[in-house]
PDB file of N, CA and C in Angstrom:
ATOM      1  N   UNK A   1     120.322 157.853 138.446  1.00  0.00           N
ATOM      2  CA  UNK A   1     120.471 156.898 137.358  1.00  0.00           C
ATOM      3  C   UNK A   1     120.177 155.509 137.901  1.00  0.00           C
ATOM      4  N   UNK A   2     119.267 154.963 137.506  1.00  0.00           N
ATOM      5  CA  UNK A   2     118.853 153.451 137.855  1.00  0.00           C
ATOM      6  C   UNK A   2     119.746 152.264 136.752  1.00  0.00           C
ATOM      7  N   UNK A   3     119.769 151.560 137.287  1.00  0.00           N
ATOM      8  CA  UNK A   3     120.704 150.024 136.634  1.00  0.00           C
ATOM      9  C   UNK A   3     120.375 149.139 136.756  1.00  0.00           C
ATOM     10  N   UNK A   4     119.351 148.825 137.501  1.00  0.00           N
ATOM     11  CA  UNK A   4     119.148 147.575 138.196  1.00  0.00           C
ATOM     12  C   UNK A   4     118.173 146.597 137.215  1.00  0.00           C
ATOM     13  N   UNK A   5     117.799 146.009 137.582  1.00  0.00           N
ATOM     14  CA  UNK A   5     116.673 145.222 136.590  1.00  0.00           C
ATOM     15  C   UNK A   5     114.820 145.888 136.952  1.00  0.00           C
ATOM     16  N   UNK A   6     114.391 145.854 135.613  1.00  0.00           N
ATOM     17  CA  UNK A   6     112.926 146.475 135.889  1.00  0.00           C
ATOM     18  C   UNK A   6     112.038 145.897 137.289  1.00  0.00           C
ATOM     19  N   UNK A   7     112.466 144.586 137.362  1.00  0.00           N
ATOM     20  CA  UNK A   7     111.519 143.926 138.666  1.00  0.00           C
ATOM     21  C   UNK A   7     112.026 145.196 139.792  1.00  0.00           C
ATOM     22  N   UNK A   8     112.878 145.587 140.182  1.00  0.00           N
ATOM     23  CA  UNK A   8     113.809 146.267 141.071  1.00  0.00           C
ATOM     24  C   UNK A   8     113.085 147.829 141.372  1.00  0.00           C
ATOM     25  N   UNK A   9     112.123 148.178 140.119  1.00  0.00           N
ATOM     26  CA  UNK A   9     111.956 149.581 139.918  1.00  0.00           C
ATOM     27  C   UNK A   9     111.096 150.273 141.380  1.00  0.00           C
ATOM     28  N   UNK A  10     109.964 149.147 141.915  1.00  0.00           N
ATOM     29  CA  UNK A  10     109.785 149.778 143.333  1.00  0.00           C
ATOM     30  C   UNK A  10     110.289 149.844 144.342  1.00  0.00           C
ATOM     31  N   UNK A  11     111.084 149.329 144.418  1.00  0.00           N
ATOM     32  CA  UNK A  11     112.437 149.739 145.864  1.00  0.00           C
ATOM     33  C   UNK A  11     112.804 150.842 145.883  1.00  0.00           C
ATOM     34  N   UNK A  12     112.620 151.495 144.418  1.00  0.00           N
ATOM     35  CA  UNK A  12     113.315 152.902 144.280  1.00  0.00           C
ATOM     36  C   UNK A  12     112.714 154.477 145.140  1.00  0.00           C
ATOM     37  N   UNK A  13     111.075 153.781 144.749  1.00  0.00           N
ATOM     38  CA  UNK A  13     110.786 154.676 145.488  1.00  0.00           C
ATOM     39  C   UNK A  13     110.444 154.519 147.218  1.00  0.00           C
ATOM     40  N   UNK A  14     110.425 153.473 147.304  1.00  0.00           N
ATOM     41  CA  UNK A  14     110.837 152.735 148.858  1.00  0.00           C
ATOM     42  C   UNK A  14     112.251 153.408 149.389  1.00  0.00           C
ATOM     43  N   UNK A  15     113.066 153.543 149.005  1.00  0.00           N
ATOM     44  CA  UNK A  15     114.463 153.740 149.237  1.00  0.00           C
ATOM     45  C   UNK A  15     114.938 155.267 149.193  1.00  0.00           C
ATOM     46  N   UNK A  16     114.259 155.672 148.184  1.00  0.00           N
ATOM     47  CA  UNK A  16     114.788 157.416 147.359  1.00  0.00           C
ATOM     48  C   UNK A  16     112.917 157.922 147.490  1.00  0.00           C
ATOM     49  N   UNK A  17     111.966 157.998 148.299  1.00  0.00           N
ATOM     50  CA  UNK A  17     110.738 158.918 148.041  1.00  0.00           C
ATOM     51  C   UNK A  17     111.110 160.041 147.254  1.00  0.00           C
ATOM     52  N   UNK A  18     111.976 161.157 147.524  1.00  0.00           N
ATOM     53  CA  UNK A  18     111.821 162.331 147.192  1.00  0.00           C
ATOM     54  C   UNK A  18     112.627 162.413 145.961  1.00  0.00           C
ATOM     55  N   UNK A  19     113.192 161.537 145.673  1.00  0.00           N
ATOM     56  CA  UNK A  19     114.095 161.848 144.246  1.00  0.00           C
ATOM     57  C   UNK A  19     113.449 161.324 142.630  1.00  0.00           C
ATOM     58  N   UNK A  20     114.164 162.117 141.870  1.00  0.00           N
ATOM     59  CA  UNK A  20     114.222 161.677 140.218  1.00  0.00           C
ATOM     60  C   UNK A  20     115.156 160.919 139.410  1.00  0.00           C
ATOM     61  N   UNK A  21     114.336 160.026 138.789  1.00  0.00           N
ATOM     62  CA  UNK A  21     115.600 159.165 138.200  1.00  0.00           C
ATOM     63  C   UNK A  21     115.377 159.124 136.889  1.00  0.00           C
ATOM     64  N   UNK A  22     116.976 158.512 136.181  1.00  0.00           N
ATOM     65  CA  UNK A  22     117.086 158.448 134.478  1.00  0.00           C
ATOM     66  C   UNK A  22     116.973 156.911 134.775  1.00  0.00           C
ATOM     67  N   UNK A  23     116.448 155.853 134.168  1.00  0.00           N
ATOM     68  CA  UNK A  23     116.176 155.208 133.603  1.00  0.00           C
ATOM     69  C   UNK A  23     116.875 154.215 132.575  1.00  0.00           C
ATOM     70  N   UNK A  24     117.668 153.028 133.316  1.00  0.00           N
ATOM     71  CA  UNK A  24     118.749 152.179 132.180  1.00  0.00           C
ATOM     72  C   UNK A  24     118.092 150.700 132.461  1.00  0.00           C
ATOM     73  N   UNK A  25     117.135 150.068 132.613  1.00  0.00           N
ATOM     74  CA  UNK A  25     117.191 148.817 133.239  1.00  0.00           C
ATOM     75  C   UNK A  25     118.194 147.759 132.967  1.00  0.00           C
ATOM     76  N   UNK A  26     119.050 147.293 133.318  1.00  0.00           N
ATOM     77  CA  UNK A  26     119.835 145.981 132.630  1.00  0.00           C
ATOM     78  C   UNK A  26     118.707 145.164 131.800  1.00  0.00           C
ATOM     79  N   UNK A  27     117.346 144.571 132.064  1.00  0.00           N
ATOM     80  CA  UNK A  27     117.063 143.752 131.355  1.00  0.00           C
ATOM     81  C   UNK A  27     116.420 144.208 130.375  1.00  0.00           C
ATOM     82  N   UNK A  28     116.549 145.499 130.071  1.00  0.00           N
ATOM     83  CA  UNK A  28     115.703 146.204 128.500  1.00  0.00           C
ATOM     84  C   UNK A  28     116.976 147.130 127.945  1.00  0.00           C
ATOM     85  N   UNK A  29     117.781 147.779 128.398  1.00  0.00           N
ATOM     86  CA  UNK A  29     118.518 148.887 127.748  1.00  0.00           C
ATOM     87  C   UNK A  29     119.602 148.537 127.803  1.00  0.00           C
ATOM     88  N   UNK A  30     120.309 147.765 128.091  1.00  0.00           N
ATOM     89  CA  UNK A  30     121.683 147.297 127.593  1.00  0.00           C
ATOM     90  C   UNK A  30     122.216 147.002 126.565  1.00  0.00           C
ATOM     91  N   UNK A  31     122.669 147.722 125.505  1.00  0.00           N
ATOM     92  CA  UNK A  31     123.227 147.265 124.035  1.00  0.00           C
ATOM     93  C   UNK A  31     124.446 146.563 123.960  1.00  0.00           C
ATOM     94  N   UNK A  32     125.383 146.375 125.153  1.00  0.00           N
ATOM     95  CA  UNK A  32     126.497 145.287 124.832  1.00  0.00           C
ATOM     96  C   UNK A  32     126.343 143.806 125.537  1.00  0.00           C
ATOM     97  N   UNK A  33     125.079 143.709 125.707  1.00  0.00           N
ATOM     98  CA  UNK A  33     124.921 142.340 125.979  1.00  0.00           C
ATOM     99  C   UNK A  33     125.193 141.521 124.757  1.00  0.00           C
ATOM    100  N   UNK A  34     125.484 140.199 125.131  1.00  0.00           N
ATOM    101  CA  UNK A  34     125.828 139.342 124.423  1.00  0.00           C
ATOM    102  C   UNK A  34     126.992 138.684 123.172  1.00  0.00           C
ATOM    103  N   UNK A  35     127.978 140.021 123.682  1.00  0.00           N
ATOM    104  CA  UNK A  35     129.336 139.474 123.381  1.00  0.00           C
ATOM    105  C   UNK A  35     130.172 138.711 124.142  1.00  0.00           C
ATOM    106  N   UNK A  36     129.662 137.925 124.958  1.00  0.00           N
ATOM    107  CA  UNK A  36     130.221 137.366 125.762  1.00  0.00           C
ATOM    108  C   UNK A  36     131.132 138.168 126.992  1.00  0.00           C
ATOM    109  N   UNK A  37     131.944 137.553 127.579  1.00  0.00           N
ATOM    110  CA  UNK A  37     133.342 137.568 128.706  1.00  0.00           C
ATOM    111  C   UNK A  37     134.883 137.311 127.499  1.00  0.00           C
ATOM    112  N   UNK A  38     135.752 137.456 128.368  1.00  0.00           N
ATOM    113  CA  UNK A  38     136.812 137.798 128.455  1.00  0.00           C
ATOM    114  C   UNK A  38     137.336 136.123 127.662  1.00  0.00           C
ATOM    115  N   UNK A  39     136.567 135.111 129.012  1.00  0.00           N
ATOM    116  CA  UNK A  39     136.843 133.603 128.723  1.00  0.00           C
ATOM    117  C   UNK A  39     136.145 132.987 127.832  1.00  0.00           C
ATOM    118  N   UNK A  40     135.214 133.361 126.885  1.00  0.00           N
ATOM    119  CA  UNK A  40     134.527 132.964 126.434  1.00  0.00           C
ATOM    120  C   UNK A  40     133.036 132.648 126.711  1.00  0.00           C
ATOM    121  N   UNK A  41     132.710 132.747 127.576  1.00  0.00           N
ATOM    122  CA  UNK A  41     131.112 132.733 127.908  1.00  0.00           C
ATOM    123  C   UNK A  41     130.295 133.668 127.770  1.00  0.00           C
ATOM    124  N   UNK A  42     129.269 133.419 128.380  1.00  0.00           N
ATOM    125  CA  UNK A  42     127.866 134.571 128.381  1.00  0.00           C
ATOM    126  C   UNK A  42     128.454 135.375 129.385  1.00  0.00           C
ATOM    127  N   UNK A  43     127.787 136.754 128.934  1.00  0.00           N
ATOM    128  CA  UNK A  43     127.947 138.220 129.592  1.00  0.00           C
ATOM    129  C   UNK A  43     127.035 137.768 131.060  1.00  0.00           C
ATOM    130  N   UNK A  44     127.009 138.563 131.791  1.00  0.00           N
ATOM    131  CA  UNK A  44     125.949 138.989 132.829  1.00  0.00           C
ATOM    132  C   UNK A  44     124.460 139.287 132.387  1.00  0.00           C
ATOM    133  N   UNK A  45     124.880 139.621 131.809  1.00  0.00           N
ATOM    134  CA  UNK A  45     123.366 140.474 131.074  1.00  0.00           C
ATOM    135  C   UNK A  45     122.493 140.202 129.948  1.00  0.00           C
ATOM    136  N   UNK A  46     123.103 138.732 129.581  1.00  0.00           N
ATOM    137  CA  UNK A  46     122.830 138.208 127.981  1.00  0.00           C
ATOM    138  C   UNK A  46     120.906 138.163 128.379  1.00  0.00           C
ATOM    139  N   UNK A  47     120.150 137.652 127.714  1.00  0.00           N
ATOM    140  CA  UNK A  47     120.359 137.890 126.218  1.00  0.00           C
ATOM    141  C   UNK A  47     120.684 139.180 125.365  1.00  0.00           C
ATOM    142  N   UNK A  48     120.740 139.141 124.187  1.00  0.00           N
ATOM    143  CA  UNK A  48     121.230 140.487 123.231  1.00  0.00           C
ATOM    144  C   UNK A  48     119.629 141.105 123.600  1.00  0.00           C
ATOM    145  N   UNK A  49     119.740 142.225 123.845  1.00  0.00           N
ATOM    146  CA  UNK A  49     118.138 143.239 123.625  1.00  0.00           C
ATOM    147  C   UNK A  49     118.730 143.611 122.542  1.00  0.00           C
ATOM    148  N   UNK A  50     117.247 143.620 121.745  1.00  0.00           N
ATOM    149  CA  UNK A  50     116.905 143.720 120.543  1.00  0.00           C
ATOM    150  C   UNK A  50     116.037 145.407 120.444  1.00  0.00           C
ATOM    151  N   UNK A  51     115.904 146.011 119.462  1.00  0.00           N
ATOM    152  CA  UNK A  51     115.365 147.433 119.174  1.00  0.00           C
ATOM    153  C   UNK A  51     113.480 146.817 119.878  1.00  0.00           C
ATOM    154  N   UNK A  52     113.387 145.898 119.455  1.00  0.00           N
ATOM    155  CA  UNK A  52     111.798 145.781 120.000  1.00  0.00           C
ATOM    156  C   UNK A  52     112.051 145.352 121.059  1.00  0.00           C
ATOM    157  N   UNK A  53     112.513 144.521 122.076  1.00  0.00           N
ATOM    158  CA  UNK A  53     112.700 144.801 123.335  1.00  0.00           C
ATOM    159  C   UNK A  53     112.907 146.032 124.407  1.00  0.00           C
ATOM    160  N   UNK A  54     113.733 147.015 123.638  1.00  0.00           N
ATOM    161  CA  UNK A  54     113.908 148.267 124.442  1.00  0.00           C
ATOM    162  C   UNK A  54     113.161 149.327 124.382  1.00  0.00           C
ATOM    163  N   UNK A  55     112.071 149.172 123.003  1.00  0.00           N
ATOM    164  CA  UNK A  55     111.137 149.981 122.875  1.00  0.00           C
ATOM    165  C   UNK A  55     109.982 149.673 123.365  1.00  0.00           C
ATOM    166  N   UNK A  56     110.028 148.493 123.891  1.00  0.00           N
ATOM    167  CA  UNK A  56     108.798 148.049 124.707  1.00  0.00           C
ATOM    168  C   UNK A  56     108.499 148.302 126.658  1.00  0.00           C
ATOM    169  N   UNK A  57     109.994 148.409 126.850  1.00  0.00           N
ATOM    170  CA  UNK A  57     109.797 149.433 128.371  1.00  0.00           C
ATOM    171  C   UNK A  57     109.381 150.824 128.074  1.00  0.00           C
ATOM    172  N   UNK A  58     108.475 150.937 129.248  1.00  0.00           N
ATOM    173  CA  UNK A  58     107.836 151.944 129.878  1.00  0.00           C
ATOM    174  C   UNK A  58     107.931 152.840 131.017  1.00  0.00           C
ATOM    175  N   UNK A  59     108.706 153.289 131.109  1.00  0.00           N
ATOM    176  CA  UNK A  59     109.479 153.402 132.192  1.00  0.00           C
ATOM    177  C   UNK A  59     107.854 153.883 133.387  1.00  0.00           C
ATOM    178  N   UNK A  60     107.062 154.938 132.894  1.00  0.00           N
ATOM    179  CA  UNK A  60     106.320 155.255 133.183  1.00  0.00           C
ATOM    180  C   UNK A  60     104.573 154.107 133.597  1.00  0.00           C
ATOM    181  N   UNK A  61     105.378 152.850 132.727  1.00  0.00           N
ATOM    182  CA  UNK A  61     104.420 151.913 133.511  1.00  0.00           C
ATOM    183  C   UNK A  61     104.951 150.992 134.944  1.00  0.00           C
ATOM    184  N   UNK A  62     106.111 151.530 135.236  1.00  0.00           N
ATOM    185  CA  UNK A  62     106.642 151.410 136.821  1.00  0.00           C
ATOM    186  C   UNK A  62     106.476 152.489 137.694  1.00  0.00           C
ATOM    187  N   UNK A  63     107.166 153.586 137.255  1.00  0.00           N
ATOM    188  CA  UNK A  63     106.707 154.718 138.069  1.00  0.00           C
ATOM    189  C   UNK A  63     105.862 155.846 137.697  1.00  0.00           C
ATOM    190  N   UNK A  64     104.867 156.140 137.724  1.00  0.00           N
ATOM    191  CA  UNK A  64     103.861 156.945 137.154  1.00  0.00           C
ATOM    192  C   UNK A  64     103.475 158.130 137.745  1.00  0.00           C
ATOM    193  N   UNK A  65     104.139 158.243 139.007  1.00  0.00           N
ATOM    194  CA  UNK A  65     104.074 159.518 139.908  1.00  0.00           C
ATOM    195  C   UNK A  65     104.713 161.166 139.651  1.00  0.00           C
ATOM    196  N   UNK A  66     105.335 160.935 138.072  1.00  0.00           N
ATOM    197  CA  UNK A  66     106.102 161.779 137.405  1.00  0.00           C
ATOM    198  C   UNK A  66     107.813 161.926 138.303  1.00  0.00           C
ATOM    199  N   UNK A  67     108.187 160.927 138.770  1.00  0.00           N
ATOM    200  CA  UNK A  67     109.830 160.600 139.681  1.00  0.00           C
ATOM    201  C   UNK A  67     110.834 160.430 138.603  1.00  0.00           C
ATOM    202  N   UNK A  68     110.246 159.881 136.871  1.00  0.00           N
ATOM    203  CA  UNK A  68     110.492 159.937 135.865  1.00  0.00           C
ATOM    204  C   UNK A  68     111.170 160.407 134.983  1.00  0.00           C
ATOM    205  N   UNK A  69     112.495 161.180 135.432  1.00  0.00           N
ATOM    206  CA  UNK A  69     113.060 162.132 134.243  1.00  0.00           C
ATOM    207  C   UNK A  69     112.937 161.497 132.719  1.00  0.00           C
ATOM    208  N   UNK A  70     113.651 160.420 132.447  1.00  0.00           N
ATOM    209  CA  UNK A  70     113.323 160.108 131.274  1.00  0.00           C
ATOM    210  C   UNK A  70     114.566 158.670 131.105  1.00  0.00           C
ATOM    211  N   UNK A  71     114.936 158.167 130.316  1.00  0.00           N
ATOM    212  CA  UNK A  71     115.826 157.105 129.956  1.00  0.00           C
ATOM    213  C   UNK A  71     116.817 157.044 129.142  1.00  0.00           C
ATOM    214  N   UNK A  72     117.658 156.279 129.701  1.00  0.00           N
ATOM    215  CA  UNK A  72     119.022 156.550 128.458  1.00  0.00           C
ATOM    216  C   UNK A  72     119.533 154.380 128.093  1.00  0.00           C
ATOM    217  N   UNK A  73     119.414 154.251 126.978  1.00  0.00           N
ATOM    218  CA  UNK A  73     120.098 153.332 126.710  1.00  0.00           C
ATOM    219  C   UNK A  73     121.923 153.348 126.633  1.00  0.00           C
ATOM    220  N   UNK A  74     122.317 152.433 127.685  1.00  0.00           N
ATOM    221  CA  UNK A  74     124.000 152.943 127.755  1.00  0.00           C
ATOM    222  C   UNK A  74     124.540 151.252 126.813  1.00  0.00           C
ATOM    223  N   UNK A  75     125.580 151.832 126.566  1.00  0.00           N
ATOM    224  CA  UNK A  75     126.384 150.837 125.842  1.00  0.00           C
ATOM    225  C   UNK A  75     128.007 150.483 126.862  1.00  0.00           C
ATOM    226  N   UNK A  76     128.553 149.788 127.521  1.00  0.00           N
ATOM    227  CA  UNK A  76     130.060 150.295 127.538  1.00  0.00           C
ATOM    228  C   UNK A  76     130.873 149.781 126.844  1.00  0.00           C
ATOM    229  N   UNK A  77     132.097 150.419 126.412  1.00  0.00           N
ATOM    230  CA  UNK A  77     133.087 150.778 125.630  1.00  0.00           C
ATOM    231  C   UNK A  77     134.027 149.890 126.057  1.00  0.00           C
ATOM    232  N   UNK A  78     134.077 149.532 126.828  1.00  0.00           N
ATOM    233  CA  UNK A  78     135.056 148.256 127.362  1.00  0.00           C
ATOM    234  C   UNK A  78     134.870 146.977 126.866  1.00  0.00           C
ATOM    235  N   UNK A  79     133.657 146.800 126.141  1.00  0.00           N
ATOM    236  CA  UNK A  79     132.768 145.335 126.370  1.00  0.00           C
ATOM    237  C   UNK A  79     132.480 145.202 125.067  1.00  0.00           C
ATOM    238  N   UNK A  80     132.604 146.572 123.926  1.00  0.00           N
ATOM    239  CA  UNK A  80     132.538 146.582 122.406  1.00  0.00           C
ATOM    240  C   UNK A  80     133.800 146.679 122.101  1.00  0.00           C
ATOM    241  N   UNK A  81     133.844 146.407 120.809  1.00  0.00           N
ATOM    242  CA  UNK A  81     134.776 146.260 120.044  1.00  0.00           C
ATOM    243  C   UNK A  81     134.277 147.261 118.467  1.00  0.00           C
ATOM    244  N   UNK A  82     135.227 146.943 117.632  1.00  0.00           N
ATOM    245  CA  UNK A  82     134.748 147.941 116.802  1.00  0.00           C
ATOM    246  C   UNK A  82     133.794 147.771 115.626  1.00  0.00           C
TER     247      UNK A  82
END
């Protein structure tokens, strides 16, 4: 499972050659960006991704060697509300 930001995606195979990964980038697949912190500020991860932002990664235009399982947009449950 990758997390990191898309710039990040060739280290992966620098780091892991022989493995397969799922696919979350922080800067495309994050759906609880932009509810802020606890204190009131910006998240880590702001801005809000939008449905055309996350449909516009490719995961396969980073790694194309088929290392690719596929992608999951995660949300966490800590950070939404209802």
């Amino acid at each position: 499972m990758y997390w990191d930001t898309s710039a990040e995606v060739q280290k992966l195979k620098e780091t892991y050659p022989d493995n397969y990964f799922v696919m979350a980038p922080v800067d495309y697949y994050y759906l609880d960006c932009s509810f802020g912190n606890k204190y009131g500020g910006t998240s880590w991860c702001d801005p809000m991704k939008t449905w055309w932002k996350i449909y516009s990664f490719e995961p396969s235009d980073y790694l194309d060697d088929g290392s690719v399982l596929g992608s999951e947009v995660p949300v966490w449950s800590e950070i939404m509300s209802d």
